[in-house]
Protein backbone atom coordinates (compact mmCIF):
# COMPACT_ATOMS: atom_id res chain seq x y z
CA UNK A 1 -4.10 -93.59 -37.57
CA UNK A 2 -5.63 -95.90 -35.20
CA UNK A 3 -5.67 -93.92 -31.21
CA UNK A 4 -7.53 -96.12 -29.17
CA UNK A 5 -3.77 -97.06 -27.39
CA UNK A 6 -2.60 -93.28 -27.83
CA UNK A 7 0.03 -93.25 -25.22
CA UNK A 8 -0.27 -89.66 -24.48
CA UNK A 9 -3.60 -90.26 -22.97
CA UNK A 10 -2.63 -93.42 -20.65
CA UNK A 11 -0.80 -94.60 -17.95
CA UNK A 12 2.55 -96.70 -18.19
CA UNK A 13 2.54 -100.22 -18.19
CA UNK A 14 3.44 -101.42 -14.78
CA UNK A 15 5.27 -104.36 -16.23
CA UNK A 16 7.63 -102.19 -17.77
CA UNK A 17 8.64 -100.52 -14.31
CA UNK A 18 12.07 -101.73 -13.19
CA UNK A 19 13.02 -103.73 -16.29
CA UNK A 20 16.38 -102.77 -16.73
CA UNK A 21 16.96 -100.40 -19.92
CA UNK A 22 18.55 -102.85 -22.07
CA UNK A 23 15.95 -105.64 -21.83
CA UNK A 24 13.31 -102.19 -22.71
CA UNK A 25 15.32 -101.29 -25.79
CA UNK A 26 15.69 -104.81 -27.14
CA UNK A 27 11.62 -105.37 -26.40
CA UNK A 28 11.30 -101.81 -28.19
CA UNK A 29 13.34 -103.24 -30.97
CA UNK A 30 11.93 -106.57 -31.51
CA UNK A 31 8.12 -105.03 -31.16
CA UNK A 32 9.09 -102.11 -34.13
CA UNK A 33 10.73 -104.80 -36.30
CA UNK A 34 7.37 -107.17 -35.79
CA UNK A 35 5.59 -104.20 -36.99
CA UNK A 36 8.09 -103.15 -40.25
CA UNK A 37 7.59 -107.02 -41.34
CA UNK A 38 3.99 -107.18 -41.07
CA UNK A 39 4.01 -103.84 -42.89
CA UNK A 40 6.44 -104.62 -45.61
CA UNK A 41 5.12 -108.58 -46.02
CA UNK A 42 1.31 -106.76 -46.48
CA UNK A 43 3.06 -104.36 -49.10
CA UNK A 44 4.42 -107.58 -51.03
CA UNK A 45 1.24 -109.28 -51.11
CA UNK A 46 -0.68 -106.73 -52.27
CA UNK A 47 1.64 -105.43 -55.23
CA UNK A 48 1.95 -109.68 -56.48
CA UNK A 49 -1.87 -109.92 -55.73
CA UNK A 50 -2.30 -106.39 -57.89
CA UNK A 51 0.28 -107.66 -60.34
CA UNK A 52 -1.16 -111.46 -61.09
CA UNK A 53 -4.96 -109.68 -61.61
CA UNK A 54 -3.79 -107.45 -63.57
CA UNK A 55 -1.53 -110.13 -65.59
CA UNK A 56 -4.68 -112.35 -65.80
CA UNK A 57 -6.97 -110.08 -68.07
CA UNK A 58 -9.88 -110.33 -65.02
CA UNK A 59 -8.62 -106.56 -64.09
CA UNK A 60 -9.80 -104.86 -67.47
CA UNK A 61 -13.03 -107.25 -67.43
CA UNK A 62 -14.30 -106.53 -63.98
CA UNK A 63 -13.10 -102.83 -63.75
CA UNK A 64 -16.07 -102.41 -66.56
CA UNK A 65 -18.72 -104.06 -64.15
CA UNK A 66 -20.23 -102.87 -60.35
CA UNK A 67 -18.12 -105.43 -59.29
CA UNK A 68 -15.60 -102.93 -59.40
CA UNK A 69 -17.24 -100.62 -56.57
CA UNK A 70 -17.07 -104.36 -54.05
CA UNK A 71 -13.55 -104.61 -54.77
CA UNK A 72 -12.74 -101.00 -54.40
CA UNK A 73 -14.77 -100.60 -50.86
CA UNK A 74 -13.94 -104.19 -49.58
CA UNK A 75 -10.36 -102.88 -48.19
CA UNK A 76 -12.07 -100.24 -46.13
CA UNK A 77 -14.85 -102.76 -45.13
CA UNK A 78 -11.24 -104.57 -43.26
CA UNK A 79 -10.03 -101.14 -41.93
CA UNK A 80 -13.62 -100.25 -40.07
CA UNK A 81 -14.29 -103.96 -38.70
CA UNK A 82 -10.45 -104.13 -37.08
CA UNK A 83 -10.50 -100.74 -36.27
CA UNK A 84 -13.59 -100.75 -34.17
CA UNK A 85 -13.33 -104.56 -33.16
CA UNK A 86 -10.28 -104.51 -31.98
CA UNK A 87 -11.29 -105.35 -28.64
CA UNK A 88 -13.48 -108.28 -29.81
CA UNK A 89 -11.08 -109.94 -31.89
CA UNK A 90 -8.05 -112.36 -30.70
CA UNK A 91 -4.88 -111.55 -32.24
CA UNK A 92 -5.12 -114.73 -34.62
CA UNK A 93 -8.27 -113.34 -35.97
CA UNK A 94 -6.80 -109.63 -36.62
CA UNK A 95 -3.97 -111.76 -38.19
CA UNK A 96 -6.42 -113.02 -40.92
CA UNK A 97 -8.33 -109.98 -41.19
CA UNK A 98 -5.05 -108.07 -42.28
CA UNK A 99 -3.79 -110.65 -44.88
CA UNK A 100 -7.08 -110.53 -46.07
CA UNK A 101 -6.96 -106.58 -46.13
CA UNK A 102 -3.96 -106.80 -47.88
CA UNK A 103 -5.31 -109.36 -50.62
CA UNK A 104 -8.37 -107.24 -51.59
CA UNK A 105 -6.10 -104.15 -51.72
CA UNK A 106 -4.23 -105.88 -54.26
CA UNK A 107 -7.38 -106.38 -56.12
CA UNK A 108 -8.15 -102.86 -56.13
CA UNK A 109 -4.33 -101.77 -57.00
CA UNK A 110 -4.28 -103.35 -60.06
CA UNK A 111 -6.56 -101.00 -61.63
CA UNK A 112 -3.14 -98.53 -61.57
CA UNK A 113 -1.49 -101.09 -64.20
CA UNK A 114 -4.43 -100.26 -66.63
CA UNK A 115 -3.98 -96.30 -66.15
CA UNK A 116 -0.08 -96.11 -65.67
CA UNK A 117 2.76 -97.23 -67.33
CA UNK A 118 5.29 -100.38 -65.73
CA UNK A 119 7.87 -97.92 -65.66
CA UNK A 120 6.21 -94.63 -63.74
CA UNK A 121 4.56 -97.29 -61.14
CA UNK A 122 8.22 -98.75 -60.29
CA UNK A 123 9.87 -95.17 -60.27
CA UNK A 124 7.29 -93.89 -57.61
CA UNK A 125 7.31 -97.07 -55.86
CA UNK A 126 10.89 -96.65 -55.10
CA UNK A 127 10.48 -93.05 -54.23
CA UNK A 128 8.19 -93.47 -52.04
CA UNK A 129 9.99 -96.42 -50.32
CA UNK A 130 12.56 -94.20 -49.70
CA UNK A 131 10.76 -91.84 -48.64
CA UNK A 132 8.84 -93.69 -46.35
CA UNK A 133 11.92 -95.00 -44.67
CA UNK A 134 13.40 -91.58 -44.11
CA UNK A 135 10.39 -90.04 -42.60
CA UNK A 136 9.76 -93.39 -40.62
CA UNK A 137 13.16 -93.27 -39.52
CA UNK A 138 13.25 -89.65 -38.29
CA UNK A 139 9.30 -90.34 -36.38
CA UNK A 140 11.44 -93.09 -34.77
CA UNK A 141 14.32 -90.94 -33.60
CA UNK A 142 13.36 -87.82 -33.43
CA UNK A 143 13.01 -86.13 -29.62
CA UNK A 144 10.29 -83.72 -30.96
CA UNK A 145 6.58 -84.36 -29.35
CA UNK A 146 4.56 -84.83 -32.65
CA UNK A 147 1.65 -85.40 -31.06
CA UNK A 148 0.24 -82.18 -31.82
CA UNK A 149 0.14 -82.92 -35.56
CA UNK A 150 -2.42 -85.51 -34.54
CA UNK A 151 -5.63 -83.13 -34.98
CA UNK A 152 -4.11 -81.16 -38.21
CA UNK A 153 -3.27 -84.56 -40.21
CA UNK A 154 -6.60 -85.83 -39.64
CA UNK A 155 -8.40 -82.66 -40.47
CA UNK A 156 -6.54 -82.71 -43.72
CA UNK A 157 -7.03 -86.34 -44.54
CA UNK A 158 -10.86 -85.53 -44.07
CA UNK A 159 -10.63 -82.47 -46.16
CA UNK A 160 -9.01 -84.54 -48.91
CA UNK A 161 -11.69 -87.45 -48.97
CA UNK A 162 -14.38 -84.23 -49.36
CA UNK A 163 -12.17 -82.77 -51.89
CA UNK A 164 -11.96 -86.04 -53.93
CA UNK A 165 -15.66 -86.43 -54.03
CA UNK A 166 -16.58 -83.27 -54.68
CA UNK A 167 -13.77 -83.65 -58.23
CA UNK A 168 -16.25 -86.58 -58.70
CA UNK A 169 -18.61 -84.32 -60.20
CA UNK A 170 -16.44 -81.20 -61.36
CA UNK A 171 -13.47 -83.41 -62.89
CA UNK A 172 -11.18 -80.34 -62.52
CA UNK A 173 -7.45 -81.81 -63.44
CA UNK A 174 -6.01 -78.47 -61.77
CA UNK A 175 -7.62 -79.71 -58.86
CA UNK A 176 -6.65 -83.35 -58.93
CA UNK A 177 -3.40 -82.42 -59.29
CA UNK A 178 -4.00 -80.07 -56.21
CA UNK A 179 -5.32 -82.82 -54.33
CA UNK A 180 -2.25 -85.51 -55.37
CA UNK A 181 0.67 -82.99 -53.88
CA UNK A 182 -1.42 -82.04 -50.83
CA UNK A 183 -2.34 -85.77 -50.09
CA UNK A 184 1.66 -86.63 -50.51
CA UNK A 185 2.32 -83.81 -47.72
CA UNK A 186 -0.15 -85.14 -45.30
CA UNK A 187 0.71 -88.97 -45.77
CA UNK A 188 4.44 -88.09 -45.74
CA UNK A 189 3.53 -86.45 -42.41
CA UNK A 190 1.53 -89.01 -40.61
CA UNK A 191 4.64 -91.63 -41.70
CA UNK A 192 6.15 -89.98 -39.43
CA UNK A 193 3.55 -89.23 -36.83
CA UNK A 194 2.37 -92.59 -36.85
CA UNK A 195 5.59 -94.29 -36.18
CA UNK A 196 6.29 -91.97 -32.90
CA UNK A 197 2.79 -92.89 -31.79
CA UNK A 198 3.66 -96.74 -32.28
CA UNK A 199 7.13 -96.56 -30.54
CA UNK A 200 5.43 -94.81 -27.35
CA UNK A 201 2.83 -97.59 -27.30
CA UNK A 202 5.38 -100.01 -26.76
CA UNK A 203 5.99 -98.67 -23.34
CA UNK A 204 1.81 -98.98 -22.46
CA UNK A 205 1.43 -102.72 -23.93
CA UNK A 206 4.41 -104.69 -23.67
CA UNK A 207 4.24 -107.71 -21.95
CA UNK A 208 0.10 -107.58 -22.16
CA UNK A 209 -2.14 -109.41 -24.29
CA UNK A 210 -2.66 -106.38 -26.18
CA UNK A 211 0.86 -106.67 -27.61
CA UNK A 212 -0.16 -108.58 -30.46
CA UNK A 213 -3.14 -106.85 -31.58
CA UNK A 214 -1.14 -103.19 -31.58
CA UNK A 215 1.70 -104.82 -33.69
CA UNK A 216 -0.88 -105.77 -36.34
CA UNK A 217 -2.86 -102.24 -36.30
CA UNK A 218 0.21 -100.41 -36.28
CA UNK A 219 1.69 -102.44 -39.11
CA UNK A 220 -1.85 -101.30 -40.92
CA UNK A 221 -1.30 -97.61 -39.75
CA UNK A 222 2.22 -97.25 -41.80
CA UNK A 223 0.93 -99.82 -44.74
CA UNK A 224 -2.22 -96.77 -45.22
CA UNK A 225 0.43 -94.06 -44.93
CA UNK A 226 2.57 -95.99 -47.44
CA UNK A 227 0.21 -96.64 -50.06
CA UNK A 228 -2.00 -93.25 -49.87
CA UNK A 229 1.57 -91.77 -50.81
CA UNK A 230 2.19 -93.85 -53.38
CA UNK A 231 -1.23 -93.89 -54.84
CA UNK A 232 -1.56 -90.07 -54.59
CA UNK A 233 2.47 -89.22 -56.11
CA UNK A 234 1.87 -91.64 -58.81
CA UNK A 235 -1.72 -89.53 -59.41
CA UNK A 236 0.98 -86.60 -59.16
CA UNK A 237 4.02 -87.42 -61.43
CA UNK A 238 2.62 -90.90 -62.92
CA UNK A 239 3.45 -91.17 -67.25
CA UNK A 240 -0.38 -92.86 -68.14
CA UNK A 241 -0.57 -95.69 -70.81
């Protein structure tokens, strides 16, 4: 959801003016593919990081202790520091700050193996996969301007995070469950949203320095939108142990 390189609010690349159409779609291409690996490679490390901590017995021992509050805010520790040094950092260094994301996301996923059962965790995994690739694939095609569901997805994403804390303290199932199918709308939405927004960049940073570095925060844009839907479907139609 990153918009510091929103291409509706910037000027084309001069480097792309006059490259012949081909060479642009096979740059296009190549750019979306580097951003599907570093996506999908992220997802893998996380679910064998998540799945070995788990497997180890340290899950259900330090899910009982504060630690449990460093692992669960490290990954957004990641998010905020690339996010808003983005500028700052070489490419090499987001590089490292993404694998790392990724690692301490497993750590946090594997409290799902103590709540959920083996079975409901690989059924939504799969459905959300794809579902992901669907909506990802229709962002990527589609002719329809989706920037205007910029604002609403965002408004809704904060609403949920206030709607989640506030369950904190009223531990209302009725409205967990509320907020599990509305967060599965909104993620399902910004999939696609999010992939438009990284296609049109490609247009504003190819053949710049900045290539690199919008690869790596795209790549972290769909891996959010990917595992907020999973997370919040499994919280939806997830069999508990």
């Amino acid at each position: 959801m990153q918009n510091q390189f929103d291409p509706r609010t910037t000027s084309v690349n001069p480097a792309t003016v006059g490259v012949p159409r081909a060479a642009r779609d096979a740059g296009l291409r190549s750019y979306m593919l580097s951003v599907y690996n570093y996506m999908t490679s992220g997802i893998l490390l996380t679910g064998i990081v998540a799945l070995l901590f788990f497997n180890s017995g340290l899950a259900a021992q330090v899910m009982q202790t504060p630690l449990q509050w460093v692992i669960m805010l490290a990954p957004l520790g990641f998010v905020f520091a690339m996010s808003f040094g983005i500028n700052r950092m070489s490419t090499s260094t987001l590089q490292i700050m993404f694998w790392a994301f990724a690692t301490t996301m497993g750590l946090s996923m594997s409290s799902i193996f103590l709540v959920f059962t083996g079975i409901s965790i690989a059924q939504t995994f799969f459905a959300v996969a794809a579902a992901f690739a669907g909506l990802s694939l229709w962002g990527y095609t589609t002719k329809k301007d989706l920037s205007g569901w910029g604002t609403f997805l965002i408004m809704g994403v904060v609403g949920i995070l206030v709607a989640i804390v506030i369950n904190m303290f009223l531990q209302s199932p009725a409205m967990q469950l509320a907020i599990s199918a509305i967060g599965v709308l909104i993620f399902a939405g910004l999939t696609a949203y999010d992939t438009q927004r990284i296609k049109s960049m490609y247009a504003h940073v190819a053949g710049t320095d900045m290539m690199g570095k919008v690869v790596i925060m795209g790549a972290l844009s769909l891996y959010l939108d990917f595992i907020n839907m999973f997370t919040f479907l499994l919280n939806f139609m997830g069999s508990r142990e």
